[in-house]
N, C-alpha and C. Protein backbone atom coordinates (compact mmCIF):
# COMPACT_ATOMS: atom_id res chain seq x y z
N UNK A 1 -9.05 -26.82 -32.47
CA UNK A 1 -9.29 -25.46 -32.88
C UNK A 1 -8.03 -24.96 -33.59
N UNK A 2 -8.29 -23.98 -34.66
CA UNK A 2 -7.26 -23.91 -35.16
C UNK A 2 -7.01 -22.10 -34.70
N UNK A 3 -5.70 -21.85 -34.86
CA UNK A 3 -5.45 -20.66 -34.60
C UNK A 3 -3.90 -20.33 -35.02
N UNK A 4 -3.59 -18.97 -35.26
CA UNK A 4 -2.54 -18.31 -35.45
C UNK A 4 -1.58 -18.08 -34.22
N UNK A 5 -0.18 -18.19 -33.72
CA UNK A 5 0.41 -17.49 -32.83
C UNK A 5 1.88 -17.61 -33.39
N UNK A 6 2.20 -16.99 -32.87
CA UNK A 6 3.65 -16.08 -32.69
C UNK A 6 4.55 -16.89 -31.81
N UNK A 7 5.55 -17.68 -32.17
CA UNK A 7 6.00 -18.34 -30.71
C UNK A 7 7.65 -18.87 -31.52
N UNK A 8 8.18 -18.00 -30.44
CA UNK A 8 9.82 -18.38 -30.35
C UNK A 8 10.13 -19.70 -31.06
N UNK A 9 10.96 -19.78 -32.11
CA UNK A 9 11.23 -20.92 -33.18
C UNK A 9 12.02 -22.07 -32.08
N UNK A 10 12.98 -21.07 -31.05
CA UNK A 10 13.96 -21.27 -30.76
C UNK A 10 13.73 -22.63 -29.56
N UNK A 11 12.43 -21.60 -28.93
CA UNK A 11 11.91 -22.27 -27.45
C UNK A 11 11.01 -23.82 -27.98
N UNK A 12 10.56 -23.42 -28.81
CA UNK A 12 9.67 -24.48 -29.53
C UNK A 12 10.53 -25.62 -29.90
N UNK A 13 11.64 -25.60 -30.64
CA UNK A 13 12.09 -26.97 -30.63
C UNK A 13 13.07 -26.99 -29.62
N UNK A 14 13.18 -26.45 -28.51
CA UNK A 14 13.73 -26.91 -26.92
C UNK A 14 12.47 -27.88 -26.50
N UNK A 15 11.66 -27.58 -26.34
CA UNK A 15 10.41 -27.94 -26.12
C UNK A 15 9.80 -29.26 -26.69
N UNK A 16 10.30 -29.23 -28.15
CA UNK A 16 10.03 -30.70 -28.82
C UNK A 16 11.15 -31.62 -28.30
N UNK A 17 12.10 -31.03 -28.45
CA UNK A 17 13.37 -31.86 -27.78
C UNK A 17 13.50 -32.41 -26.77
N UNK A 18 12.58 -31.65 -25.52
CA UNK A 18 12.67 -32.10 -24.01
C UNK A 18 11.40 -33.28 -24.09
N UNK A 19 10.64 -33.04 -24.89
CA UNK A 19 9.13 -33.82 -24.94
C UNK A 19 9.18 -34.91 -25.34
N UNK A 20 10.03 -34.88 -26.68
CA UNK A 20 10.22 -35.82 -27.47
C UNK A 20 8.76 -35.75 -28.76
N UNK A 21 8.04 -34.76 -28.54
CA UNK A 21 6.80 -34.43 -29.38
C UNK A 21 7.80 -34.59 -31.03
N UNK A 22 6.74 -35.13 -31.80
CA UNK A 22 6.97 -35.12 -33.29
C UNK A 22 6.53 -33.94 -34.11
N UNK A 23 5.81 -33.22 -33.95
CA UNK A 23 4.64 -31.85 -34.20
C UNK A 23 4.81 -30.89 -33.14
N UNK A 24 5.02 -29.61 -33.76
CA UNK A 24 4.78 -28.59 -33.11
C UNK A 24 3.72 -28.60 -32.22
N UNK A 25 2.80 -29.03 -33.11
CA UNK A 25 0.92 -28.75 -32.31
C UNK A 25 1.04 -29.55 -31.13
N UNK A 26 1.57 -30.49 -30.78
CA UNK A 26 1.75 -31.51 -29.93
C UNK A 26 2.71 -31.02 -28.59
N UNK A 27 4.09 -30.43 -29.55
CA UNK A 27 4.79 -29.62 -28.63
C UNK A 27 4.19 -28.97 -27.34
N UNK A 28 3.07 -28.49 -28.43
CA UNK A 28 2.48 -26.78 -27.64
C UNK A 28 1.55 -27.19 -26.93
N UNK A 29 0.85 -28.56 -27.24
CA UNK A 29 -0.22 -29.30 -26.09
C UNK A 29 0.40 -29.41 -25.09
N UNK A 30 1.63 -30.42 -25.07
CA UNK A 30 2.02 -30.71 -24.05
C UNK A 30 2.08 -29.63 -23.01
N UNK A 31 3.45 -28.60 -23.67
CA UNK A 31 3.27 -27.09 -22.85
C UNK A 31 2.35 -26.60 -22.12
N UNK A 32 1.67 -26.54 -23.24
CA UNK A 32 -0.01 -26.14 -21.98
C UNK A 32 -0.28 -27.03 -21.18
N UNK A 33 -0.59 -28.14 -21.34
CA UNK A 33 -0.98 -28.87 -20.31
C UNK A 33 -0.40 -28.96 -18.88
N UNK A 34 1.37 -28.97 -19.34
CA UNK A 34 1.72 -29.16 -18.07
C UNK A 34 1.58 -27.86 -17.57
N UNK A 35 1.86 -26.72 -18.37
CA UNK A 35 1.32 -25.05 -17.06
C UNK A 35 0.27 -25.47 -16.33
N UNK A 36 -0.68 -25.99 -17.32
CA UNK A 36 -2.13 -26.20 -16.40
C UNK A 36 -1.99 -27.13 -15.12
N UNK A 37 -1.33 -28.25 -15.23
CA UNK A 37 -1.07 -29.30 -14.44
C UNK A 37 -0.41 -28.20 -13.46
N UNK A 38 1.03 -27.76 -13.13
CA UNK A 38 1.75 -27.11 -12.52
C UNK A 38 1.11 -26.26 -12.01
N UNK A 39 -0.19 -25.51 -12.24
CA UNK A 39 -0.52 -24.55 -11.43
C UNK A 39 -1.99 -25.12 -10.60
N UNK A 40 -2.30 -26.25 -11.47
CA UNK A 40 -3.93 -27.20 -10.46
C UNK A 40 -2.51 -27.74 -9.00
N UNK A 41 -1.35 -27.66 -9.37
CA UNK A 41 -0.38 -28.64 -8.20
C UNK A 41 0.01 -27.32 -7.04
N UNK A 42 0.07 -26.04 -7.59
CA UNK A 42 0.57 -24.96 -7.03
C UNK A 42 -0.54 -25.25 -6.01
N UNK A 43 -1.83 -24.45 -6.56
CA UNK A 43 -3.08 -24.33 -5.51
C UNK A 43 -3.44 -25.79 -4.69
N UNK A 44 -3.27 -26.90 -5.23
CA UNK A 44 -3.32 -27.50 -4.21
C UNK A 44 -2.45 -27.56 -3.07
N UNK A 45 -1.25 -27.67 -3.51
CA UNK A 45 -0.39 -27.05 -2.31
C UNK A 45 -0.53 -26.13 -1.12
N UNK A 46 -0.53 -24.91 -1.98
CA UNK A 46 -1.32 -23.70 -1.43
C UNK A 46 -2.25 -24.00 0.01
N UNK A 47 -3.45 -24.94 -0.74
CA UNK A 47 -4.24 -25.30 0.54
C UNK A 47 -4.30 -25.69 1.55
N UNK A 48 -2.42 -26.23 1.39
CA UNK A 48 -1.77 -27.14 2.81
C UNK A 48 -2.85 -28.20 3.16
N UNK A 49 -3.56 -28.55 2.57
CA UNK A 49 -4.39 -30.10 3.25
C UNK A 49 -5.79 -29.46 4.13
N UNK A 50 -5.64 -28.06 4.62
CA UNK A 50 -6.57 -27.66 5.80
C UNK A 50 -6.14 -27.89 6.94
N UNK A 51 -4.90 -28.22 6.89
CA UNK A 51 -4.11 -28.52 8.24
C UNK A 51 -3.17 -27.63 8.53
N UNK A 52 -2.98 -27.11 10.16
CA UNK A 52 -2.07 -26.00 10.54
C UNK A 52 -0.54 -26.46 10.49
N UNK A 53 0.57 -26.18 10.71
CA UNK A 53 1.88 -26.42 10.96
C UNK A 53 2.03 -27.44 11.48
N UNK A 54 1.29 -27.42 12.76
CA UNK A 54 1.28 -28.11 14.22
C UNK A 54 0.99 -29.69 13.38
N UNK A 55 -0.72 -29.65 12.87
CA UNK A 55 -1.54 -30.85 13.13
C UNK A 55 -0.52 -31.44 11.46
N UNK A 56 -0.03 -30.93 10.58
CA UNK A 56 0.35 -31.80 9.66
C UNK A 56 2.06 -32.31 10.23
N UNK A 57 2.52 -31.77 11.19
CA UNK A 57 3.71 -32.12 12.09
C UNK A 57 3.72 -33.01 12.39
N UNK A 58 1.69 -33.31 13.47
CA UNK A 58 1.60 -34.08 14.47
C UNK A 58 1.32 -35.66 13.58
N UNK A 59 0.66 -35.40 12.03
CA UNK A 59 -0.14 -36.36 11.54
C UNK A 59 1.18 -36.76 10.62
N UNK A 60 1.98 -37.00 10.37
CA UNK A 60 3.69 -37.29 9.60
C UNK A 60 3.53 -38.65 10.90
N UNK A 61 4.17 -39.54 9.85
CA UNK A 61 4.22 -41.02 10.33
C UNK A 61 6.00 -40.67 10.42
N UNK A 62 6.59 -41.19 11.72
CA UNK A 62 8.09 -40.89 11.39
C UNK A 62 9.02 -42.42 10.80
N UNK A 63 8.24 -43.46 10.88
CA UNK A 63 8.08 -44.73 10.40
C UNK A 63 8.42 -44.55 8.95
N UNK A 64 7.49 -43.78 8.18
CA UNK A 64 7.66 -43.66 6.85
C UNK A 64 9.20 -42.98 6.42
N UNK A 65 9.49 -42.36 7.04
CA UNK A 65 10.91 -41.59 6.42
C UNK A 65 11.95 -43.14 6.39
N UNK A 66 12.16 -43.37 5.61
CA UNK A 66 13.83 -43.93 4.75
C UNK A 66 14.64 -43.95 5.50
N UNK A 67 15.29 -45.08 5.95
CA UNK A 67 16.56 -45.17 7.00
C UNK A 67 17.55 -44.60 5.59
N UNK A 68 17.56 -45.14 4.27
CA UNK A 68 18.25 -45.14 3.51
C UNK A 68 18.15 -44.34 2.46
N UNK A 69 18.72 -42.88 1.72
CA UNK A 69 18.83 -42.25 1.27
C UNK A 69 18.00 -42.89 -0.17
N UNK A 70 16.89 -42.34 -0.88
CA UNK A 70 16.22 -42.77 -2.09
C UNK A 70 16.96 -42.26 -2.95
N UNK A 71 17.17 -43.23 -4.14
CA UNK A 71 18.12 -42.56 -5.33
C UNK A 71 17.19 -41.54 -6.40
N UNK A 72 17.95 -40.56 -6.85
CA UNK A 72 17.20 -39.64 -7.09
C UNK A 72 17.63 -39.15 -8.86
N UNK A 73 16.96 -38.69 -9.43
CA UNK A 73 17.17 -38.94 -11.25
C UNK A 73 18.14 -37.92 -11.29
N UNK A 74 18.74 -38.23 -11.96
CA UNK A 74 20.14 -37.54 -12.49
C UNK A 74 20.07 -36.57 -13.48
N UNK A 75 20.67 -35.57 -13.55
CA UNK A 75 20.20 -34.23 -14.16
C UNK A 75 20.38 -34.79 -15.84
N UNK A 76 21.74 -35.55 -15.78
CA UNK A 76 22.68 -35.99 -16.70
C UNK A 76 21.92 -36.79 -17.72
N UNK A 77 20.70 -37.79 -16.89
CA UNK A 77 20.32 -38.74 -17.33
C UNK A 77 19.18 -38.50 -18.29
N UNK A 78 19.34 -38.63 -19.77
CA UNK A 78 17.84 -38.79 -20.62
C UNK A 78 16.90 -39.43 -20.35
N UNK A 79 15.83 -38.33 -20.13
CA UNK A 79 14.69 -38.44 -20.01
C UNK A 79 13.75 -39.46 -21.18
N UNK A 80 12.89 -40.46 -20.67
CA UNK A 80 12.05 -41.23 -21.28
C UNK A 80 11.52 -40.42 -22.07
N UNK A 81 10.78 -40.09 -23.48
CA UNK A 81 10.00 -39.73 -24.47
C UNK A 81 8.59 -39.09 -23.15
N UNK A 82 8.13 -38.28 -23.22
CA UNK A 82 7.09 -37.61 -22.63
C UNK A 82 5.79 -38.31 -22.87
N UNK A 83 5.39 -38.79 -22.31
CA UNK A 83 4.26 -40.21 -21.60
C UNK A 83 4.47 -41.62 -21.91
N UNK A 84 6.21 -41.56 -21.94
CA UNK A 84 6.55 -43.29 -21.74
C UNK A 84 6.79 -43.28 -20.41
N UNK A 85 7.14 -44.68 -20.07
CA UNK A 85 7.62 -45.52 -19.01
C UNK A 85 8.93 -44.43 -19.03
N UNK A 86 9.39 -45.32 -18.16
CA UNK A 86 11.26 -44.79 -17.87
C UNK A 86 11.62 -46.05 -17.90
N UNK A 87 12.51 -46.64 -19.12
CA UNK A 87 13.03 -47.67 -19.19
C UNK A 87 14.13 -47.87 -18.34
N UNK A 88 14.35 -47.29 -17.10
CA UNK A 88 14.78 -47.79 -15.85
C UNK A 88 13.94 -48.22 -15.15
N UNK A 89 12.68 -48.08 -14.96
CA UNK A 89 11.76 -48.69 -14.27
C UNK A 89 11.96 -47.95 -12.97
N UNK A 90 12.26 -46.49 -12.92
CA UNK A 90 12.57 -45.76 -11.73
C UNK A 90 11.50 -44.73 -12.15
């Protein structure tokens, strides 16, 4: 669909930059999509599972928690192109 908008020059190629998008139009897909994604993740959250405090306390495997601290992505570190791999394989 095609359409007209108004949108910050500035934020837009932050946006291509973080994405790695080639096209604006692409930019602005992505954008949307992930709001959309980010807020289908909010409400699921939200729903807590249907489980109280107690029963998602009781149902936590303590087996699963990590004797060993998981390494975690680095603020520092460039990000893969927006729907590649991570050529760290992390």
């Amino acid at each position: 669909m095609k359409m007209t908008m108004h949108i910050d020059e500035d934020v837009l190629e932050r946006v291509m930059k973080i994405t790695g998008a080639k096209t604006k139009t692409a930019a602005v897909e992505i954008a949307l999509t992930e709001m959309a994604r980010r807020h289908k993740m909010k409400e699921l959250f939200s729903a807590g599972l249907g489980l109280t405090p107690d029963e998602l306390k009781a149902s936590f495997d303590p087996a699963s928690d990590p004797e060993e601290p998981q390494p975690v992505a680095l603020v520092a570190k460039v990000p893969a192109p927006y729907g590649q791999p991570d050529p760290a394989g992390q």
